[in-house]
N, C-alpha and C. Protein backbone atom coordinates (compact mmCIF):
# COMPACT_ATOMS: atom_id res chain seq x y z
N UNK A 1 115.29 104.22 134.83
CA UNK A 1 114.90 103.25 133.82
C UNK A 1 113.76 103.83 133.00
N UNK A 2 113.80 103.83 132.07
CA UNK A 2 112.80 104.08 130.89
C UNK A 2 111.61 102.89 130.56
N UNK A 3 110.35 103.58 130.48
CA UNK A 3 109.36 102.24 129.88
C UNK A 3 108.93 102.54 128.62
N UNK A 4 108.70 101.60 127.50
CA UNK A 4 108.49 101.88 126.55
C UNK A 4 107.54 100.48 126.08
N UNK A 5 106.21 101.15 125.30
CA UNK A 5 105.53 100.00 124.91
C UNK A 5 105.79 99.94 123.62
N UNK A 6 105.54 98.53 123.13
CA UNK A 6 105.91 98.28 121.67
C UNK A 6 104.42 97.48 121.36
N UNK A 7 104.01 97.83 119.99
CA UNK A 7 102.95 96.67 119.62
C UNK A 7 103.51 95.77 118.20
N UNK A 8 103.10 94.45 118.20
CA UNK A 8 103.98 93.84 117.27
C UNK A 8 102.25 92.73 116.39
N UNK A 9 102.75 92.58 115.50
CA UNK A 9 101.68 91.71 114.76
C UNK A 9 102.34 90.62 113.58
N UNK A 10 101.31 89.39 114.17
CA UNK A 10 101.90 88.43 113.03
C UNK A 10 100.61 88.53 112.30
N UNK A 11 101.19 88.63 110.85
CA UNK A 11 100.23 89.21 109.74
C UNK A 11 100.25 87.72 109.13
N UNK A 12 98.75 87.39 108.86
CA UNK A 12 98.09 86.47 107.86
C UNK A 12 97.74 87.01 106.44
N UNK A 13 98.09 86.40 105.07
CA UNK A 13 97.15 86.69 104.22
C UNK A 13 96.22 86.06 103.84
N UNK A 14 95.44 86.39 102.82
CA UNK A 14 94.38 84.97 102.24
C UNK A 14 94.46 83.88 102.02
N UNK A 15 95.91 83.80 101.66
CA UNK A 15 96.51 82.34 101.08
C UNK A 15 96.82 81.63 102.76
N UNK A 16 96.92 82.40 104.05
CA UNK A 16 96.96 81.54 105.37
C UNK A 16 98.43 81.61 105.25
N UNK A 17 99.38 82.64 104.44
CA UNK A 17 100.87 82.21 104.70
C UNK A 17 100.94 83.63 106.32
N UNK A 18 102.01 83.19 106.65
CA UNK A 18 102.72 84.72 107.62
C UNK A 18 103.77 85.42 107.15
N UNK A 19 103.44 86.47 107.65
CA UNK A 19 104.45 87.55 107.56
C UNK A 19 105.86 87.76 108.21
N UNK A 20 106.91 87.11 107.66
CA UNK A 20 108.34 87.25 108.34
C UNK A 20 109.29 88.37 107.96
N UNK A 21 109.52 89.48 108.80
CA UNK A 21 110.92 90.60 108.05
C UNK A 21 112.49 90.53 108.19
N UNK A 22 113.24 90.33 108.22
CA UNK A 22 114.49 90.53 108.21
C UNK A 22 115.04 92.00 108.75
N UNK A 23 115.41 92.15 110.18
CA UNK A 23 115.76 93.03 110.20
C UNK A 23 116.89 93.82 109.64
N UNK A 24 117.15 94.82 109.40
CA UNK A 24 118.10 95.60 108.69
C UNK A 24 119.81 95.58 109.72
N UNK A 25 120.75 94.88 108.94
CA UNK A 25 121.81 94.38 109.91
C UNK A 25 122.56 96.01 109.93
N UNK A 26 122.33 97.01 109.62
CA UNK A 26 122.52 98.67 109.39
C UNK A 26 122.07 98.89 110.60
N UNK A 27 121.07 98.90 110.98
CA UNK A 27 119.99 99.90 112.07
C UNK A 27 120.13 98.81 113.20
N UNK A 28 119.87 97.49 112.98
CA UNK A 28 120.12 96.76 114.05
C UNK A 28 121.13 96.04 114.86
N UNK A 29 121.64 95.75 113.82
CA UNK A 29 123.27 95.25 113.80
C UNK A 29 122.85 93.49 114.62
N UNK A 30 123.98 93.16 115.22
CA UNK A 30 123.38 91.74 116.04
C UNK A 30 122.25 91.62 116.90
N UNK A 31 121.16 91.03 116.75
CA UNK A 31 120.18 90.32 117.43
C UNK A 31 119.55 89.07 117.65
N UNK A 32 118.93 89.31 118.70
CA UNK A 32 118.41 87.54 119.16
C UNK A 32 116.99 87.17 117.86
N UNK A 33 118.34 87.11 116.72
CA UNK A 33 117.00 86.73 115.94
C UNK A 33 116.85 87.56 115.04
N UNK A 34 117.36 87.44 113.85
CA UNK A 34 117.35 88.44 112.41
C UNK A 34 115.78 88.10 112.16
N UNK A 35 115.05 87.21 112.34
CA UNK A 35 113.67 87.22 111.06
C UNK A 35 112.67 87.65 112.59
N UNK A 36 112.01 88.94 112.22
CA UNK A 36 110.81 88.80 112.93
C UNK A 36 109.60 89.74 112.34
N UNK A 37 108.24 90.08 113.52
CA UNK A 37 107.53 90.31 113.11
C UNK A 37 107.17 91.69 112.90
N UNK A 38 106.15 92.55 112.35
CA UNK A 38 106.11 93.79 112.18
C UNK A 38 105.96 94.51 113.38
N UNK A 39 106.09 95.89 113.53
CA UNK A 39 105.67 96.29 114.84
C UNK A 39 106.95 97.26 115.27
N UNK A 40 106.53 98.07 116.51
CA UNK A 40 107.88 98.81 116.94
C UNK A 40 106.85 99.25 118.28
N UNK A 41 107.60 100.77 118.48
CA UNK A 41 107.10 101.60 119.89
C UNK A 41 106.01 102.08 119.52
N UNK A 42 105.11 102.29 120.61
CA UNK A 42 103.97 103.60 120.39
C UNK A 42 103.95 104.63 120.03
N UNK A 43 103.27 105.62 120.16
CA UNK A 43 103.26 107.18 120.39
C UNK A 43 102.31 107.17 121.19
N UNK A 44 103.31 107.74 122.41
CA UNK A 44 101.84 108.08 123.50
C UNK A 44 100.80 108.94 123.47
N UNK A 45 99.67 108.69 123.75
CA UNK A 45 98.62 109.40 123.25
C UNK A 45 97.83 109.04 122.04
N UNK A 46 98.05 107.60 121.08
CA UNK A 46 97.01 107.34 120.63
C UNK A 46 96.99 106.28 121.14
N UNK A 47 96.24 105.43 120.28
CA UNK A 47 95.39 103.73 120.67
C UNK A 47 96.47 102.71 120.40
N UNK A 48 96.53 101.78 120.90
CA UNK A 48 97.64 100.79 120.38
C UNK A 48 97.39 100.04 119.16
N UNK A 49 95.66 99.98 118.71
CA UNK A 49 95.70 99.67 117.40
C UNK A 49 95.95 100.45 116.27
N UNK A 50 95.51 102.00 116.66
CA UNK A 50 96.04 102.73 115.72
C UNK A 50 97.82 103.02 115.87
N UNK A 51 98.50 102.74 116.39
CA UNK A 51 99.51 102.31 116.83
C UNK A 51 100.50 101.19 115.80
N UNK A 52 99.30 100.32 115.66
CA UNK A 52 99.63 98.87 115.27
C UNK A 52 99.92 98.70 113.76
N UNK A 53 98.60 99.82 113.87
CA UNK A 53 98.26 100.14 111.87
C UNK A 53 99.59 101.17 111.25
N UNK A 54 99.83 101.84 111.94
CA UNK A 54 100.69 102.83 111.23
C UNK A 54 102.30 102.21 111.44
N UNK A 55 102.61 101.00 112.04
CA UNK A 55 103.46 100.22 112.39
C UNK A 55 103.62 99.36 110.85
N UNK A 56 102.52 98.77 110.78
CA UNK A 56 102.34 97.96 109.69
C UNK A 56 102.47 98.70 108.55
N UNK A 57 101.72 99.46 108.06
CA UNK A 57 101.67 100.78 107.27
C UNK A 57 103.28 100.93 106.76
N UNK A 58 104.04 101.77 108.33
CA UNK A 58 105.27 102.18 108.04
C UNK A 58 106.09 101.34 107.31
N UNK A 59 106.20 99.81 107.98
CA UNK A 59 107.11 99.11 108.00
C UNK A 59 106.89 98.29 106.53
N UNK A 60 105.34 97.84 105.87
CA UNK A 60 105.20 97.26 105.00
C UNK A 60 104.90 97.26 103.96
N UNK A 61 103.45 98.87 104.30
CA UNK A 61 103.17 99.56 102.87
C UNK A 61 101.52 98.41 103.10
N UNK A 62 100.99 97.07 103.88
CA UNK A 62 100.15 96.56 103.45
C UNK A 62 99.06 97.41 104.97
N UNK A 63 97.66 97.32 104.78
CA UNK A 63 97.32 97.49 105.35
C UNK A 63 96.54 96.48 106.84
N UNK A 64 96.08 97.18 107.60
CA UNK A 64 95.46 96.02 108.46
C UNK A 64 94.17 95.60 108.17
N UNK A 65 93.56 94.64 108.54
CA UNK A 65 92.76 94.12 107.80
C UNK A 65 91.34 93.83 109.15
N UNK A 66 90.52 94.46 109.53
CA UNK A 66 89.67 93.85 110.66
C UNK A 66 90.69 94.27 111.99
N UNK A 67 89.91 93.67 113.07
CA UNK A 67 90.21 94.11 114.61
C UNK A 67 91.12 93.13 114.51
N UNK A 68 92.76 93.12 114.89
CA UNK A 68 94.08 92.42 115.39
C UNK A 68 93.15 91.72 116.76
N UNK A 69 93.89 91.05 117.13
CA UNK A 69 93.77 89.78 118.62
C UNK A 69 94.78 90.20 119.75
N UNK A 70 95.10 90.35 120.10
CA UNK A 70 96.59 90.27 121.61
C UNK A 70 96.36 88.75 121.43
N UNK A 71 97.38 88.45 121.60
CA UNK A 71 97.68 87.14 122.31
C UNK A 71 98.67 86.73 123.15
N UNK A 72 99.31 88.06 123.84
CA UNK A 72 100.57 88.02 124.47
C UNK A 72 101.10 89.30 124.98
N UNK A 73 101.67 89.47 126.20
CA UNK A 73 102.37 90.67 126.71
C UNK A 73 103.22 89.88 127.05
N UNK A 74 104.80 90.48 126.99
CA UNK A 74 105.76 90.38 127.58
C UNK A 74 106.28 91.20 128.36
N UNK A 75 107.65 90.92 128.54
CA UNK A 75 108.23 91.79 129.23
C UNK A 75 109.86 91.84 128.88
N UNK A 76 110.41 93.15 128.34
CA UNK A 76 111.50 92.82 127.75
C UNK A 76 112.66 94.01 129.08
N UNK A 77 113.41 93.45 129.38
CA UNK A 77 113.61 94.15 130.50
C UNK A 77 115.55 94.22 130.09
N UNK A 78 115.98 94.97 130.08
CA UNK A 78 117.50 95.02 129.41
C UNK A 78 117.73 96.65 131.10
N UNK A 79 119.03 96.68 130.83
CA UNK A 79 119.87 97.48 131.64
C UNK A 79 119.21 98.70 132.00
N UNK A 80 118.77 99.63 130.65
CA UNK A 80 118.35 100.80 130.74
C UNK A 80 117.00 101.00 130.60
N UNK A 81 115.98 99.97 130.30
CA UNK A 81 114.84 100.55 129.96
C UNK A 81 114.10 98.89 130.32
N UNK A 82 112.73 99.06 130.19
CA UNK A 82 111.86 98.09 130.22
C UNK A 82 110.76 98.27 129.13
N UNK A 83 110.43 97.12 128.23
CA UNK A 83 109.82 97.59 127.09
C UNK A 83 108.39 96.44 127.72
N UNK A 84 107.45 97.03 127.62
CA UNK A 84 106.10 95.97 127.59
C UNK A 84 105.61 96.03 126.05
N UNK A 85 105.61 94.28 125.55
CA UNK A 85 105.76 93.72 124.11
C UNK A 85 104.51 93.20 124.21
N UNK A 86 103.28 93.96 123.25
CA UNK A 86 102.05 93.35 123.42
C UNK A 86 102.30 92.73 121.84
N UNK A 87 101.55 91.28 121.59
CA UNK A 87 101.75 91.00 120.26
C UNK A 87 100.70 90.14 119.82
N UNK A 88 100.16 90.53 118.73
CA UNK A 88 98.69 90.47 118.27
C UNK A 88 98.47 89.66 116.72
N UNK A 89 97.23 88.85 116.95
CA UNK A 89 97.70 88.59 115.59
C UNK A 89 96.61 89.17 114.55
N UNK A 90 96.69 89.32 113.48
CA UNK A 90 95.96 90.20 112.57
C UNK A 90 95.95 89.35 111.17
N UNK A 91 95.01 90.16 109.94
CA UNK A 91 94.61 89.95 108.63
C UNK A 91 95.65 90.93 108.20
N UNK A 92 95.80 90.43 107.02
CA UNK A 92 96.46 91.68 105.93
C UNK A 92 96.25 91.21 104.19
N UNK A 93 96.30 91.84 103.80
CA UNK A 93 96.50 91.48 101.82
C UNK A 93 97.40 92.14 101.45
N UNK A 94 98.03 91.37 100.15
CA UNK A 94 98.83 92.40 100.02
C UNK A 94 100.22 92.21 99.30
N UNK A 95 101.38 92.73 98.60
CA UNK A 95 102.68 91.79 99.13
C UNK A 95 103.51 93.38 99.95
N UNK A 96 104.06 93.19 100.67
CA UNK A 96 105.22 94.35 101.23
C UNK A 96 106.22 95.04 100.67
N UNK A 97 106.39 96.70 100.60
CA UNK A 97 106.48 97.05 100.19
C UNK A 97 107.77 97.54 101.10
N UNK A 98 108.70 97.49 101.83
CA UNK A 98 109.30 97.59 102.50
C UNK A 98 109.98 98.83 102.57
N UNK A 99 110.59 99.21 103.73
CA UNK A 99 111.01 100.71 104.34
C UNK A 99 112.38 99.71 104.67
N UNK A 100 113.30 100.55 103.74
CA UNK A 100 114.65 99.07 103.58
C UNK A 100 115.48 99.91 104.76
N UNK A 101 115.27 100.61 105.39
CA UNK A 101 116.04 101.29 106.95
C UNK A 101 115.74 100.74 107.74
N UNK A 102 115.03 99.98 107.69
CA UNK A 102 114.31 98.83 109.21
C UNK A 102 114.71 97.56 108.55
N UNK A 103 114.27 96.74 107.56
CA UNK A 103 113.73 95.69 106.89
C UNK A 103 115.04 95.36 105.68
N UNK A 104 115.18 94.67 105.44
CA UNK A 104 115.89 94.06 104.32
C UNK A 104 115.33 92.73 103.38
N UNK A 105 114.53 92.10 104.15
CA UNK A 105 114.08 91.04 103.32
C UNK A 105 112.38 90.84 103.85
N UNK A 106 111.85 89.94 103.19
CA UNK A 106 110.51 89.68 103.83
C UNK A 106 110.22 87.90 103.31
N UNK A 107 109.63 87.55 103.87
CA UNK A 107 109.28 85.83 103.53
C UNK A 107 107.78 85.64 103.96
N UNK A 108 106.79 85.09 103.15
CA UNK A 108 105.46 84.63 103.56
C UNK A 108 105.65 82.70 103.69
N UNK A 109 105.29 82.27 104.99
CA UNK A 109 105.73 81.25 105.31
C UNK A 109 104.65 80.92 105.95
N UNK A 110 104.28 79.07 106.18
CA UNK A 110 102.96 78.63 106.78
C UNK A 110 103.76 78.64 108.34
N UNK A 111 102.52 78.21 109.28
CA UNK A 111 103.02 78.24 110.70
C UNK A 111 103.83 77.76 110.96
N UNK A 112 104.11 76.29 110.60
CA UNK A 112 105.26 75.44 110.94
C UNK A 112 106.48 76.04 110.45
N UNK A 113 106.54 76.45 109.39
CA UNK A 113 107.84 77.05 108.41
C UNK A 113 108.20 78.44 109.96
N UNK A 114 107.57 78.98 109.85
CA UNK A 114 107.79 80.05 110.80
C UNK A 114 108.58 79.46 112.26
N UNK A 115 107.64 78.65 112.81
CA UNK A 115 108.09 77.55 114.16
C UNK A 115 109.24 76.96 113.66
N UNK A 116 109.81 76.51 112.97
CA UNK A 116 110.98 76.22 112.59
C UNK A 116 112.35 76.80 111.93
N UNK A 117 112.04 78.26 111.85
CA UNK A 117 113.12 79.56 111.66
C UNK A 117 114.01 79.13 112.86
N UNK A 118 115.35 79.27 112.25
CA UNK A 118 116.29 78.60 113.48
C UNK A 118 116.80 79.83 113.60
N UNK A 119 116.48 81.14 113.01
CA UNK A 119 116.88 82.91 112.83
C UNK A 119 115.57 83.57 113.63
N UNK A 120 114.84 83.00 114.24
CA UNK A 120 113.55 84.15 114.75
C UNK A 120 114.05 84.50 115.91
N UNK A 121 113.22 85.81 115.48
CA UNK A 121 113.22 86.38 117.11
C UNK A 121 113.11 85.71 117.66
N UNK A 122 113.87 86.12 118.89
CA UNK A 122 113.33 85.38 121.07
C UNK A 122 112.10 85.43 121.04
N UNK A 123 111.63 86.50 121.01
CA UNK A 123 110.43 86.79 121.87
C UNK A 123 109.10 86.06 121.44
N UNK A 124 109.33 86.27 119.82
CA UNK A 124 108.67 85.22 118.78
C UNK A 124 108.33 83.80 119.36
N UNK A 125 109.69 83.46 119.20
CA UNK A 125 109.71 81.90 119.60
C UNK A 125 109.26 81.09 120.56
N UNK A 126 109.71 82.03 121.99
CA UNK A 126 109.14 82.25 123.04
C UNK A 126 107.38 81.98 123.36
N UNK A 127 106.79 82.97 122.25
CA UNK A 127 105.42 82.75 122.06
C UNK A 127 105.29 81.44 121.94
N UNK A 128 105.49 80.94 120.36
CA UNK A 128 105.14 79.59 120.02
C UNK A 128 105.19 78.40 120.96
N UNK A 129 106.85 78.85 121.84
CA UNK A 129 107.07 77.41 122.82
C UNK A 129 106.13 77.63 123.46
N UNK A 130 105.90 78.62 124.28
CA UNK A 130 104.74 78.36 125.48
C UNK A 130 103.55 78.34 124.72
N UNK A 131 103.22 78.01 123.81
CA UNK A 131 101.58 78.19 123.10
C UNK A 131 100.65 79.07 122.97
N UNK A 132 101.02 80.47 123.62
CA UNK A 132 100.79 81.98 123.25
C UNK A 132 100.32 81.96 121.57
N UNK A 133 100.99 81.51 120.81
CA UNK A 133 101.15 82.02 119.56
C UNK A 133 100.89 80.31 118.73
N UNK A 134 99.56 80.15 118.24
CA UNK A 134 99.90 78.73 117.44
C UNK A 134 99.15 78.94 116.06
N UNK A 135 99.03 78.02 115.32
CA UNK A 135 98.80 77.64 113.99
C UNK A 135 96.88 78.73 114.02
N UNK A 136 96.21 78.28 115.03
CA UNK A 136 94.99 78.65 115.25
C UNK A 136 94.57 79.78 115.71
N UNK A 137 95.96 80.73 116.33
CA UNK A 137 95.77 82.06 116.93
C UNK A 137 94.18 82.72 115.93
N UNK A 138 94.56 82.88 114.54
CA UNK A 138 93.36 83.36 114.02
C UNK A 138 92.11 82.67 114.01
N UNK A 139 91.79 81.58 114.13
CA UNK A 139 90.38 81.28 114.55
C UNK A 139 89.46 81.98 115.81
């Protein structure tokens, strides 16, 4: 079995909307959940925030904004591998500039709008139900 860490971030802007992506139905094909948040695997051997930044970077073109939060580890555990899903929430400005091989769409949405994606990620959602992840994470 393979382990692999992933860091993931729900991005705020000034206006208090979030950051939702659309994954690319090319690269991903069916998942639990076309709309989610930025983020992917590490590279072992640096920091998980610098990690986090070049995640965001890659995937959006916006930058990070101040020290991200954790507010959550999971555990994503499938046949061949085990992924530990740390997911953080962060600042950003900006609008996205997208890397359309991952991404296909993007939406800035308030918390509730997000909590009510009937397309989000599991793992996402997951957060919100258990209260990991709420309206106040950034305070």
């Amino acid at each position: 079995m393979t382990l692999q860490v992933g860091v993931k971030a729900l991005l705020k802007n000034p206006e208090g909307k979030l950051l939702l992506l659309k994954r690319s139905a090319e690269k991903y094909g069916k998942t639990n959940g076309s709309w989610d948040i930025v983020g992917g695997r590490i590279d072992p051997g640096s920091a998980l925030v610098e990690n986090l930044a070049r995640e965001i970077r890659e995937e959006t073109g916006l930058p990070l904004l101040g020290e991200p939060r954790l507010v959550a580890a999971q555990d994503i555990l499938a046949p061949e591998r085990h992924v530990v899903r740390l997911t953080y929430v962060a600042r950003t400005e900006g609008e996205p500039v997208l890397d359309t091989s991952e991404n296909s769409a993007y939406r800035w949405l308030t918390f509730a709008e997000l909590a009510a994606e009937p397309d989000l990620d599991v793992f996402v959602k997951t957060l919100i139900e258990s209260g990991s992840l709420t309206a106040e994470s950034w305070d």
